[in-house]
C-alpha atoms as a PDB file:
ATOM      1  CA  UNK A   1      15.889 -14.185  -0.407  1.00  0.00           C
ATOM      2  CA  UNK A   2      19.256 -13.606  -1.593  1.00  0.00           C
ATOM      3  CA  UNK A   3      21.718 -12.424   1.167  1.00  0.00           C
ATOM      4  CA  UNK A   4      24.643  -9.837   0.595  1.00  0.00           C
ATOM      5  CA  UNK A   5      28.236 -10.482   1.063  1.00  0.00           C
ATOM      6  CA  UNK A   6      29.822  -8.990   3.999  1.00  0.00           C
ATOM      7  CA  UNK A   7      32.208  -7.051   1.747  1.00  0.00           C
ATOM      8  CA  UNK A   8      29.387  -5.427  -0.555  1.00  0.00           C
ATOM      9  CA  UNK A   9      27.400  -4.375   2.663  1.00  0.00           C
ATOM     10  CA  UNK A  10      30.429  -3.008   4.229  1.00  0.00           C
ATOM     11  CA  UNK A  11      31.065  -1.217   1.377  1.00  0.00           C
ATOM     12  CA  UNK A  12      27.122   0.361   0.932  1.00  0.00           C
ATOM     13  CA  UNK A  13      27.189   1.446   4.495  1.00  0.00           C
ATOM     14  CA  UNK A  14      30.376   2.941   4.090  1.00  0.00           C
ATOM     15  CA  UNK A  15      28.752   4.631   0.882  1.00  0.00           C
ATOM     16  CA  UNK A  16      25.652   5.780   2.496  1.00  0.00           C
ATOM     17  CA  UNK A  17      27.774   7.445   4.827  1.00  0.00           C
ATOM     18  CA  UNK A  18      29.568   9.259   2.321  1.00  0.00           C
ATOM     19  CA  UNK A  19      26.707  10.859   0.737  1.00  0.00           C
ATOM     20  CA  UNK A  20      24.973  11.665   3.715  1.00  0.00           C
ATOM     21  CA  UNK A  21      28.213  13.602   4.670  1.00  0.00           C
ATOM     22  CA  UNK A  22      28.007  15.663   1.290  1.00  0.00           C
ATOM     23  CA  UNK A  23      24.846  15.973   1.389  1.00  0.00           C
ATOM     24  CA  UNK A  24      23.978  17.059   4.864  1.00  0.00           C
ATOM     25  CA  UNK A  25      27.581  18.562   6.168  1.00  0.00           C
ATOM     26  CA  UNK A  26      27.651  19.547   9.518  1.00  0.00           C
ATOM     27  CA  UNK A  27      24.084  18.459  10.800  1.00  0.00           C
ATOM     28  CA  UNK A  28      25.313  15.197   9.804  1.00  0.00           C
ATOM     29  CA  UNK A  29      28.621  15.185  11.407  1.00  0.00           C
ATOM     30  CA  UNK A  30      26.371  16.423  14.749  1.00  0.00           C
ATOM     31  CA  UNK A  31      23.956  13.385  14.113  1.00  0.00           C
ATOM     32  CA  UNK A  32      27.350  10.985  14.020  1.00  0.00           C
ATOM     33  CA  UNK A  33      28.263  12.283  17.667  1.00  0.00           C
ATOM     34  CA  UNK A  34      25.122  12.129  18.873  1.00  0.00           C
ATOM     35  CA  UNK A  35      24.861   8.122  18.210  1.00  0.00           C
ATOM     36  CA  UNK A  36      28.722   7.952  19.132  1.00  0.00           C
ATOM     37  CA  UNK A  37      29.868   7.352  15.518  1.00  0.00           C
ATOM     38  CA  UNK A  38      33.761   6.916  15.560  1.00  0.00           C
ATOM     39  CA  UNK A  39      35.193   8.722  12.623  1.00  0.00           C
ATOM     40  CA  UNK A  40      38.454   7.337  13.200  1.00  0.00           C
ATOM     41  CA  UNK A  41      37.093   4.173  11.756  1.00  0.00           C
ATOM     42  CA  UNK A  42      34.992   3.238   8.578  1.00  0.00           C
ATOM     43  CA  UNK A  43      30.810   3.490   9.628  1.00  0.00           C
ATOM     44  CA  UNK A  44      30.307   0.328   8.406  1.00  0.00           C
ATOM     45  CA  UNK A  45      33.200  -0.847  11.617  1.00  0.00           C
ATOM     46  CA  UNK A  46      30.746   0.748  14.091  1.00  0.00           C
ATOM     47  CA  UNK A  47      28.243  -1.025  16.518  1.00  0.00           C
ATOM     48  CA  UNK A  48      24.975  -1.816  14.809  1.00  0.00           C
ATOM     49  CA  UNK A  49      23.054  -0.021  17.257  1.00  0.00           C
ATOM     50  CA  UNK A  50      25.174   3.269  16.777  1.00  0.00           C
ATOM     51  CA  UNK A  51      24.374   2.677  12.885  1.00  0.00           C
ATOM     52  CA  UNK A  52      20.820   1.936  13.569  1.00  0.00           C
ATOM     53  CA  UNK A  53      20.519   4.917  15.562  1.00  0.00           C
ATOM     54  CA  UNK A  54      21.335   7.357  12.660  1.00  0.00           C
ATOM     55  CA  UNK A  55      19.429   5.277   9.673  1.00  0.00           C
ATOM     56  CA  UNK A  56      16.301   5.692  12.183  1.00  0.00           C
ATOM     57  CA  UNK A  57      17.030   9.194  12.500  1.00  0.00           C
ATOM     58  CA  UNK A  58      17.446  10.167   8.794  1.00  0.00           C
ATOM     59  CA  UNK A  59      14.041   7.660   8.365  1.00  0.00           C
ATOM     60  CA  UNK A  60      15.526   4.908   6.129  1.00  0.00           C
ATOM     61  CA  UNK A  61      16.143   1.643   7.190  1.00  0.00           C
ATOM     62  CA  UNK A  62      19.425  -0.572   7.115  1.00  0.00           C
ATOM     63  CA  UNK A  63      18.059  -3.385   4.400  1.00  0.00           C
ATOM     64  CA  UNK A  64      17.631  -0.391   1.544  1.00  0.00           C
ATOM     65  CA  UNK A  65      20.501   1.162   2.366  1.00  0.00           C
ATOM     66  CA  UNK A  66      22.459  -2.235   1.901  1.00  0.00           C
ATOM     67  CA  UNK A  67      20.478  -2.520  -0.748  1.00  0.00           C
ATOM     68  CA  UNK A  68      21.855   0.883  -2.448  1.00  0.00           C
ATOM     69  CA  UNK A  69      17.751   1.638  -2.470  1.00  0.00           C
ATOM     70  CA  UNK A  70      17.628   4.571  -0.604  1.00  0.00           C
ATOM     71  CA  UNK A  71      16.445   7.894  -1.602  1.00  0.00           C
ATOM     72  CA  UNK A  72      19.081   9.623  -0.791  1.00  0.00           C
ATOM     73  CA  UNK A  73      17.148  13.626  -2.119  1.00  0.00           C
ATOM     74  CA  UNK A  74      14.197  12.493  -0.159  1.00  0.00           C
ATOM     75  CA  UNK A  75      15.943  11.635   2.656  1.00  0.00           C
ATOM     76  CA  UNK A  76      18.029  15.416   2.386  1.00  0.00           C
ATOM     77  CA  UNK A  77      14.802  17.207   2.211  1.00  0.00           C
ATOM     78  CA  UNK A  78      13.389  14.916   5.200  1.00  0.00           C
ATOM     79  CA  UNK A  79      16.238  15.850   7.274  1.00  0.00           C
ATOM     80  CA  UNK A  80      14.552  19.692   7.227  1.00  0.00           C
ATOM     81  CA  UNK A  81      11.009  18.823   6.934  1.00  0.00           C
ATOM     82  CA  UNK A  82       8.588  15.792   8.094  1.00  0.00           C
ATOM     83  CA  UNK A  83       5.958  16.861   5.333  1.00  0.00           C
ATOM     84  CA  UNK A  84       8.410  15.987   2.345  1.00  0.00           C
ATOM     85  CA  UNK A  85       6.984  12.625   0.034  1.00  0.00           C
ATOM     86  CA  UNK A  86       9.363  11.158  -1.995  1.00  0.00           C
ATOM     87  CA  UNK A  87       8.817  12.410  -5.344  1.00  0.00           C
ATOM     88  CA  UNK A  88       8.481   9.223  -6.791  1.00  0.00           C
ATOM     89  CA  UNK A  89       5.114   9.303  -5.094  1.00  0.00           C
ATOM     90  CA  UNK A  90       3.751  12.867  -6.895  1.00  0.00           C
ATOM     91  CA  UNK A  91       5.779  13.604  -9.581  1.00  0.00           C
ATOM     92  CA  UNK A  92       3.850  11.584 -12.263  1.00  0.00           C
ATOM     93  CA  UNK A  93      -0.140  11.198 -12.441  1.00  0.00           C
ATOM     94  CA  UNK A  94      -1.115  11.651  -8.800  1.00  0.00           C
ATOM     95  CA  UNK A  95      -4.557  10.804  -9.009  1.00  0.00           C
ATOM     96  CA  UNK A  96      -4.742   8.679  -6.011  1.00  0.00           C
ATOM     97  CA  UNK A  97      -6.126  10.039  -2.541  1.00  0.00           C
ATOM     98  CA  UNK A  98      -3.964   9.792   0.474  1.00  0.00           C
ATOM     99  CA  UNK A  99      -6.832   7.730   2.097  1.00  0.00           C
ATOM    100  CA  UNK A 100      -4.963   4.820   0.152  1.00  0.00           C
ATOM    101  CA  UNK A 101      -1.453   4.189   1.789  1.00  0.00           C
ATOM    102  CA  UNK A 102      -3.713   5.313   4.962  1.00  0.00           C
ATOM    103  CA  UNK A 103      -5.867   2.460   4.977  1.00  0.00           C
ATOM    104  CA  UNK A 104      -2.949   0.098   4.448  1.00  0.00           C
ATOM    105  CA  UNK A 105      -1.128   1.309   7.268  1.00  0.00           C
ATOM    106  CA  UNK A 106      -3.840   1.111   9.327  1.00  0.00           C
ATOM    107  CA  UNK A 107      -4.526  -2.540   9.006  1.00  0.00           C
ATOM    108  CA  UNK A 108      -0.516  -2.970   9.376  1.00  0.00           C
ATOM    109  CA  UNK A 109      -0.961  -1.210  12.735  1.00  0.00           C
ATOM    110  CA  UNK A 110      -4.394  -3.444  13.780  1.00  0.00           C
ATOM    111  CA  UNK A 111      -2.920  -6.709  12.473  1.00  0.00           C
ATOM    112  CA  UNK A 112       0.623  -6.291  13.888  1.00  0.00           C
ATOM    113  CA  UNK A 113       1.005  -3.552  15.902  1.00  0.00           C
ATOM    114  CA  UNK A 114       2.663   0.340  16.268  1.00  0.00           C
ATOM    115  CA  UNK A 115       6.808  -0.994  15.864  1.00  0.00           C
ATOM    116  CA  UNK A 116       5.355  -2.741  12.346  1.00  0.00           C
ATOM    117  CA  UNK A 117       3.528  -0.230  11.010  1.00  0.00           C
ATOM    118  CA  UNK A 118       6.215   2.326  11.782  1.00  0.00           C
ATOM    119  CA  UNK A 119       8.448  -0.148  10.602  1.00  0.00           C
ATOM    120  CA  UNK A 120       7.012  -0.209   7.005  1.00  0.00           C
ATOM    121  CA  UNK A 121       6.823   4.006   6.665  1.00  0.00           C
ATOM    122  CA  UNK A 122      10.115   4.055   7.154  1.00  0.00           C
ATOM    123  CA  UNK A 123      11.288   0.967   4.916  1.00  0.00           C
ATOM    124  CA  UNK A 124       9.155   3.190   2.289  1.00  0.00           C
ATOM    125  CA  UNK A 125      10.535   6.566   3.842  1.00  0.00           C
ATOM    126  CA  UNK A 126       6.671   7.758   4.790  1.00  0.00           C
ATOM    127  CA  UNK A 127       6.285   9.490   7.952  1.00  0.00           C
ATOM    128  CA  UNK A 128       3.017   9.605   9.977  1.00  0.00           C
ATOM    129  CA  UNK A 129       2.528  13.389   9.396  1.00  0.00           C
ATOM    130  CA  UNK A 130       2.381  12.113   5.614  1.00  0.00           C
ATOM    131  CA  UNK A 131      -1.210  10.894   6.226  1.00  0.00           C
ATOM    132  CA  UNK A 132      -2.966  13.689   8.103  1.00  0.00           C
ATOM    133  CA  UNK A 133      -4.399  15.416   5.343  1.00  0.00           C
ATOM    134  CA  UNK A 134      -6.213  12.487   3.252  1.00  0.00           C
ATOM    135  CA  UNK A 135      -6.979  14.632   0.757  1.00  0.00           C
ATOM    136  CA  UNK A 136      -3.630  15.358  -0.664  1.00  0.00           C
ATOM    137  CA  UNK A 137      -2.752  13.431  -4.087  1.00  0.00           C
ATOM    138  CA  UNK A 138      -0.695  10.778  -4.568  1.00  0.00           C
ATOM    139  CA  UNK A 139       0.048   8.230  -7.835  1.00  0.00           C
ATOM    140  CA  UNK A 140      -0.788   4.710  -7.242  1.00  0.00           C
ATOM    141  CA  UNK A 141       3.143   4.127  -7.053  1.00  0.00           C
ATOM    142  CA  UNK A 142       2.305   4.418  -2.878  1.00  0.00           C
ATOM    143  CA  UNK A 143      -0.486   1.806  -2.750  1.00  0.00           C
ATOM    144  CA  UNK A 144       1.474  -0.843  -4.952  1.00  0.00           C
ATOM    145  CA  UNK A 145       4.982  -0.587  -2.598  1.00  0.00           C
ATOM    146  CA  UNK A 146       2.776  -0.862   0.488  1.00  0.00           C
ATOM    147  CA  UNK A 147       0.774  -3.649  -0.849  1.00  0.00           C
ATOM    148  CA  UNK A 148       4.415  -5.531  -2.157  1.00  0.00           C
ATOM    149  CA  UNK A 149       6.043  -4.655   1.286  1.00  0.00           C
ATOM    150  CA  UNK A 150       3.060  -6.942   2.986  1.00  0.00           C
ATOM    151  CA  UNK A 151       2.747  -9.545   0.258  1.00  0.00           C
ATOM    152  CA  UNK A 152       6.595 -10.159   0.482  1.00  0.00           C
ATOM    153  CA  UNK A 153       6.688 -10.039   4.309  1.00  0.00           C
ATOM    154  CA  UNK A 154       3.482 -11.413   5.734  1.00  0.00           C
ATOM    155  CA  UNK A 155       1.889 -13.183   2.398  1.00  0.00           C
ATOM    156  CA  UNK A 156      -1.228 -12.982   0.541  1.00  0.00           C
ATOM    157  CA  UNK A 157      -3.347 -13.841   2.742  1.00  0.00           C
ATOM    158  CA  UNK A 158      -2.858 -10.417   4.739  1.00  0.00           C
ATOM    159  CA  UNK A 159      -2.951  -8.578   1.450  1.00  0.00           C
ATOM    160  CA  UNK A 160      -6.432  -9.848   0.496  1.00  0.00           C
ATOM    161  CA  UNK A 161      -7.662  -8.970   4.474  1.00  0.00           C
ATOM    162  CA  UNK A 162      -5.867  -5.258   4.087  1.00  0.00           C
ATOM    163  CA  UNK A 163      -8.600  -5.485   1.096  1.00  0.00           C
ATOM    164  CA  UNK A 164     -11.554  -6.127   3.121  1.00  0.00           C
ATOM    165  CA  UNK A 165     -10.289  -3.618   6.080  1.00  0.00           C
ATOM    166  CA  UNK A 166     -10.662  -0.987   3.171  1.00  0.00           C
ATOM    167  CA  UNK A 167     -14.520  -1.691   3.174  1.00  0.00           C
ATOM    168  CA  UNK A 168     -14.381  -0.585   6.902  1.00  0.00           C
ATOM    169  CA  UNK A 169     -13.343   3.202   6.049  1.00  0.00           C
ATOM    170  CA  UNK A 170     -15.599   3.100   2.396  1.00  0.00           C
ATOM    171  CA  UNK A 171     -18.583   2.392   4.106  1.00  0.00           C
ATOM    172  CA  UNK A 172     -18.258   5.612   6.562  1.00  0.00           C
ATOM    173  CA  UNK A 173     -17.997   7.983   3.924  1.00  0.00           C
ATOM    174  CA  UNK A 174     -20.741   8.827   1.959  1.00  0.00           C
ATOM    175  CA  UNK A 175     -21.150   6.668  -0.676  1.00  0.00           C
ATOM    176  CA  UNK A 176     -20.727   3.825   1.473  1.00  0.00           C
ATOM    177  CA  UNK A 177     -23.560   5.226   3.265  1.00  0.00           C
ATOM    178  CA  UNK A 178     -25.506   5.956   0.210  1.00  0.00           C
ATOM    179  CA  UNK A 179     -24.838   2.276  -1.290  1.00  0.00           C
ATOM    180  CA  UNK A 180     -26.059   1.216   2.085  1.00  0.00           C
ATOM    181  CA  UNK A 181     -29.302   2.321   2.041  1.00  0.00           C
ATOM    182  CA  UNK A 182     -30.592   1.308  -1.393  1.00  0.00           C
ATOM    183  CA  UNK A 183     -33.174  -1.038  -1.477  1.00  0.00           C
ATOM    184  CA  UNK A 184     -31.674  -3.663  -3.906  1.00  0.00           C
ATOM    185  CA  UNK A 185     -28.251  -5.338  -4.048  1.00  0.00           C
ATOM    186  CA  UNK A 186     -28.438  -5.155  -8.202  1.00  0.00           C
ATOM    187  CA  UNK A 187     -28.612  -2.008  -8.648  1.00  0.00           C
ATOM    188  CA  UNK A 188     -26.495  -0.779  -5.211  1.00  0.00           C
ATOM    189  CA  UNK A 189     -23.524  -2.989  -7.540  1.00  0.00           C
ATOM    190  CA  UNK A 190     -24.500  -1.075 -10.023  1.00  0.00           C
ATOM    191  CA  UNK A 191     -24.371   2.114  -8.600  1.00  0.00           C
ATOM    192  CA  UNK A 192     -20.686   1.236  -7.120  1.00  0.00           C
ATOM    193  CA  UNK A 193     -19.072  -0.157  -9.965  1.00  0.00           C
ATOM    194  CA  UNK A 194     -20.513   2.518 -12.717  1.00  0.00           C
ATOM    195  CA  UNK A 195     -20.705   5.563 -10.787  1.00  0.00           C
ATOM    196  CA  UNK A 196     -18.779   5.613  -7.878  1.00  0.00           C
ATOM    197  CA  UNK A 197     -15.433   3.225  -8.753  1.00  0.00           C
ATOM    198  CA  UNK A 198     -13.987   5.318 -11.244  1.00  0.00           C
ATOM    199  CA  UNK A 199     -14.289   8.535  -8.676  1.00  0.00           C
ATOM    200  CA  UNK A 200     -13.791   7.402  -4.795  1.00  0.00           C
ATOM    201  CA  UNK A 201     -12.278   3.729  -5.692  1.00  0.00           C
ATOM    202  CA  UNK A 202      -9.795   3.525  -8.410  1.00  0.00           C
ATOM    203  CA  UNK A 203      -9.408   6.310 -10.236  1.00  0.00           C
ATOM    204  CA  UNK A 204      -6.352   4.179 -11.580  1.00  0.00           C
ATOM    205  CA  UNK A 205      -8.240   1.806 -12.735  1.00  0.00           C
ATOM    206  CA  UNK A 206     -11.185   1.289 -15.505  1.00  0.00           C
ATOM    207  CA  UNK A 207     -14.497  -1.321 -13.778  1.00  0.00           C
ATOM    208  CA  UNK A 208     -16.926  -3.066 -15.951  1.00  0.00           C
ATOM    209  CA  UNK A 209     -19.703  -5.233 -15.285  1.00  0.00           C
ATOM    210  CA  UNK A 210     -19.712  -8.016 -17.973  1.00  0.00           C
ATOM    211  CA  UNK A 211     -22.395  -9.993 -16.494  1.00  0.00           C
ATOM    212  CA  UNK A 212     -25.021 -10.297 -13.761  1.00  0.00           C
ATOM    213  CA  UNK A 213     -27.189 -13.276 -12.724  1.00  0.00           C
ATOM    214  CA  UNK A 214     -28.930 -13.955  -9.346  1.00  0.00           C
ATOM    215  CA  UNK A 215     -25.976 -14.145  -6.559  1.00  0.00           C
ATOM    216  CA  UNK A 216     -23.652 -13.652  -8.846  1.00  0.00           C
ATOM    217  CA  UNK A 217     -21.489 -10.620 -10.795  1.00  0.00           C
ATOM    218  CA  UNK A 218     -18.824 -11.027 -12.983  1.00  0.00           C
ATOM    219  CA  UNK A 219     -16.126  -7.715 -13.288  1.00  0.00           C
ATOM    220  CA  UNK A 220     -13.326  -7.184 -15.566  1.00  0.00           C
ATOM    221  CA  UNK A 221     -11.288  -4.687 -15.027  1.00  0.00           C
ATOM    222  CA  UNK A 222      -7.470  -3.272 -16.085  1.00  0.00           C
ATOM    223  CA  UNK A 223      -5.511  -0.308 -15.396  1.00  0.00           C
ATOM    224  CA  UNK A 224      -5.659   3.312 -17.869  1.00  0.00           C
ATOM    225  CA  UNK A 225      -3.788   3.090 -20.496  1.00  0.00           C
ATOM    226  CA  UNK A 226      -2.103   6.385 -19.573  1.00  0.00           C
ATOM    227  CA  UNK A 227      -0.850   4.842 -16.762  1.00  0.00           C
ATOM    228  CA  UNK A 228       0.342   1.491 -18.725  1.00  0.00           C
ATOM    229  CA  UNK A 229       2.400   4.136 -21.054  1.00  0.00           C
ATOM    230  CA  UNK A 230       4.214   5.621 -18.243  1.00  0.00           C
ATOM    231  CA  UNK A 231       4.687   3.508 -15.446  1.00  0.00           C
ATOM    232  CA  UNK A 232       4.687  -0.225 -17.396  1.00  0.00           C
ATOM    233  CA  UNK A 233       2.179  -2.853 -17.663  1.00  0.00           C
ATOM    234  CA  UNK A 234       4.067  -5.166 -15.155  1.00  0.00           C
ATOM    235  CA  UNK A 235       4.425  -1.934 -12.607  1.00  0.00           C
ATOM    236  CA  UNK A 236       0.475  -1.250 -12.855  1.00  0.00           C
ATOM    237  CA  UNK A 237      -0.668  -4.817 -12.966  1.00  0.00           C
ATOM    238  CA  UNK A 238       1.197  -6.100 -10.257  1.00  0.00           C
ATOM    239  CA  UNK A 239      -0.273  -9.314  -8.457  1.00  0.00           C
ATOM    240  CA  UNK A 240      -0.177  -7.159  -5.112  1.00  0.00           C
ATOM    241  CA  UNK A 241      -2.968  -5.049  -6.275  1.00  0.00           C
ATOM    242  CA  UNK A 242      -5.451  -7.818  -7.649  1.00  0.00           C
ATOM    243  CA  UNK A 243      -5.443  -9.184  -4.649  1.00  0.00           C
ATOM    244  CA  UNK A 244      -5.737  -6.535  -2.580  1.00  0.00           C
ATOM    245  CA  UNK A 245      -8.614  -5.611  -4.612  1.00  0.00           C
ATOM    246  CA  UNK A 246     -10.110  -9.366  -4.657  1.00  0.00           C
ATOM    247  CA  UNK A 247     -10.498  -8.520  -0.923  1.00  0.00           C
ATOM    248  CA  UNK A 248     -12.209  -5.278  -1.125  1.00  0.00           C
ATOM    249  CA  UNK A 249     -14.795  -6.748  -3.843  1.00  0.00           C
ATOM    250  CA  UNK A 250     -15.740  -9.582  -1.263  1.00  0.00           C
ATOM    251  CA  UNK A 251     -16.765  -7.058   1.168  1.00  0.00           C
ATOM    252  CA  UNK A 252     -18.993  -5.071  -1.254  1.00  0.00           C
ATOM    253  CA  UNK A 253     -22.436  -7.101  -0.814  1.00  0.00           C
ATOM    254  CA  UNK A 254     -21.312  -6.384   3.232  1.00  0.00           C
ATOM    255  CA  UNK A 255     -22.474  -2.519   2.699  1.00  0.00           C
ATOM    256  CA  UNK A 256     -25.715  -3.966   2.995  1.00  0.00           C
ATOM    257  CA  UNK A 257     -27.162  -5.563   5.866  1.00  0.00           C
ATOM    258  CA  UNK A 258     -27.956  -8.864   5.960  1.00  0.00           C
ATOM    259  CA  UNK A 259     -25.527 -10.005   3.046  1.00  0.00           C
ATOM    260  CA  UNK A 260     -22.001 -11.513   2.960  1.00  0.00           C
ATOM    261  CA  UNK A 261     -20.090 -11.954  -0.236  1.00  0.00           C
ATOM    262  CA  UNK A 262     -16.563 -13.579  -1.547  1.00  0.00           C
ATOM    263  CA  UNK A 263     -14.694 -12.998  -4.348  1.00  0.00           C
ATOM    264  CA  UNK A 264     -12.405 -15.232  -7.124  1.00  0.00           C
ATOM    265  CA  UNK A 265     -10.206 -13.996  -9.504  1.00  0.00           C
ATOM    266  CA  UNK A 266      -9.949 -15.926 -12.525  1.00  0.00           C
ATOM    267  CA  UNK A 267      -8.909 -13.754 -15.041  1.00  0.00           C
ATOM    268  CA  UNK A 268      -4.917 -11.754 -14.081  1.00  0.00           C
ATOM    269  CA  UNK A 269      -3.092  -9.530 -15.654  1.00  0.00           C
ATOM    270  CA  UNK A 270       0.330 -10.087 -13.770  1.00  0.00           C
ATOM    271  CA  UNK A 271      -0.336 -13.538 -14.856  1.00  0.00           C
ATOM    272  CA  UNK A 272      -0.129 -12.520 -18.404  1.00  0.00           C
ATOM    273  CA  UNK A 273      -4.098 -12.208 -19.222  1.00  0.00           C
ATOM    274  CA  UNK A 274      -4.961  -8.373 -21.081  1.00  0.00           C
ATOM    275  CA  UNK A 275      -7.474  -8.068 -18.420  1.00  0.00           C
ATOM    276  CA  UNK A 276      -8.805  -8.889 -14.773  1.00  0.00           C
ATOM    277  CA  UNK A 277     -11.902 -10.839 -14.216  1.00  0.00           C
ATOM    278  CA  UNK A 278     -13.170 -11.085 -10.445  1.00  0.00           C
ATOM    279  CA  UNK A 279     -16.493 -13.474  -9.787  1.00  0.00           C
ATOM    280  CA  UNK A 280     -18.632 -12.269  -6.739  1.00  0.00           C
ATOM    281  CA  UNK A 281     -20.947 -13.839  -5.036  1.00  0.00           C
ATOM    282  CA  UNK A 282     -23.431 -12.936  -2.598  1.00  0.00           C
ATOM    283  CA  UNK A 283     -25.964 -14.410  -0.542  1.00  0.00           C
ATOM    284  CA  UNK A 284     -27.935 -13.470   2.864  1.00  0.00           C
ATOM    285  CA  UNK A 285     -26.490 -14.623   6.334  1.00  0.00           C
ATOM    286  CA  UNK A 286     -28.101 -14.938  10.302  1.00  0.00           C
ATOM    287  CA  UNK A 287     -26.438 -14.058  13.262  1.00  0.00           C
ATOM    288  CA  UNK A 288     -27.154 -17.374  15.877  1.00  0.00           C
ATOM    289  CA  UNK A 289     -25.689 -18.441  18.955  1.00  0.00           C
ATOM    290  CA  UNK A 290     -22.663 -20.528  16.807  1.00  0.00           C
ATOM    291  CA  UNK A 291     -21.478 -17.426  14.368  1.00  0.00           C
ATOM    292  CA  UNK A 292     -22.490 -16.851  10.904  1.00  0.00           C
ATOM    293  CA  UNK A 293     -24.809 -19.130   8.987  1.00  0.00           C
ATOM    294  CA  UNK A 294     -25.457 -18.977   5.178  1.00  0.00           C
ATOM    295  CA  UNK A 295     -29.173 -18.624   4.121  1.00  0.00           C
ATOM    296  CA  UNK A 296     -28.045 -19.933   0.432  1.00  0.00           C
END
């Protein structure tokens, strides 16, 4: 990771400052007393936990705003009300359900705990109240900086398992629930990857089945091309998101009892392929006294 010079972070603090002042006027000067900013001096020549204090407040976090990455409308319109996105979230092809970023953040929470998950909102500036109606729109801009925040802080390997936690809140809602009760595991993959993907999974993002054979299902699958035009292939292709998603596709066969499944990706499109290809492969499983035991 590339560290900042003292003098360029000085001088981004001192910035942030600046606009925050124009921005917010007097609410702002109130905020500086109430974390015992000294005026008399620059911000950036103030204690870390009096600067701290008002980047928590205003919900951004001290790495973007040495990184000159903070939004600084978003964080204006914040200031007045919790239920404000940042734009770059809904202002282009919000097709995406809330339940998303919700999912992500609720593994974040599971796997490492309240200050983390909180932690990551903010770096993002999300709020809580952002996820309490999961039926409010979104673009797939949310789910890709969530899923880069974890694969650049905690790896891939947590990425993948954020995947597979997905399965846990798909197989409450009905489809999960109607997937779990068909009577064969062809045509419940079927059913999944024809009918329901493009509508409850990835509306983003266009599933095919290019071949089948006992234990085994091969899926391509690449992003709209509406969405290539706007946001860029490297934006909507981005390695976060396969393997988030070769995570969830291990956990499909799971919707049915009795079967276990895993999942390789051997075709990539951040890797420079024109298309994804995931293998999956399923096969039945007993519970006994030492764990889980293959009956393949």
């Amino acid at each position: 990771m590339k560290l900042t010079d003292k003098r360029t972070v000085e001088k981004r603090i001192n910035y942030f400052f600046s606009q925050s002042n124009e921005l917010l006027g007097d609410n702002f000067l109130n905020l500086l007393d109430e974390f015992r900013i000294n005026t008399s001096i620059k911000p950036s020549e103030n204690s870390l936990t009096s600067l701290v204090g008002v980047f928590n407040q205003l919900n951004v976090t001290i790495d973007n705003v040495v990184k000159g990455k903070v939004d600084l409308i978003t964080m204006k319109n914040q200031f007045y009300s919790d239920d404000i996105l940042p734009s770059k979230y809904i202002d282009t092809l919000p097709y995406s359900s809330r339940f998303t970023g919700f999912y992500m953040l609720d593994y974040i929470e599971k796997e490492f705990g309240q200050t983390s998950a909180a932690f990551t909102r903010q770096h993002l500036q999300l709020k809580s109240s952002h996820f309490r109606d999961l039926s409010q729109k979104n673009n797939l801009l949310l789910g890709i900086d969530i899923a880069d925040y974890v694969l650049d802080y905690h790896g891939k390997r947590h990425v993948e398992s954020m995947g597979k936690n997905s399965m846990t809140h798909y197989s409450r809602g009905v489809h999960g629930q109607e997937l779990a009760k068909m009577n064969s595991i062809q045509n419940m993959l079927e059913k999944l990857i024809i009918d329901y993907a493009p509508v409850s999974i990835e509306k983003n993002y266009v599933w095919k089945i290019e071949r089948q054979q006992p234990g085994t299902l091969f899926i391509s699958g690449s992003p709209k091309e509406e969405l290539v035009d706007i946001f860029g292939r490297e934006t909507v292709g981005a390695r976060s998101l396969e393997i988030l998603r070769t995570g969830f596709i291990s956990t499909i066969p799971s919707l049915m009892s009795g079967l276990r499944g895993s999942c390789t990706q051997h075709r990539s499109i951040s890797l420079g392929d024109k298309w994804d290809l995931y293998e999956l492969n399923y096969f039945p499983y007993v519970n006994n006294e030492n764990g889980l035991s293959s009956l393949s």
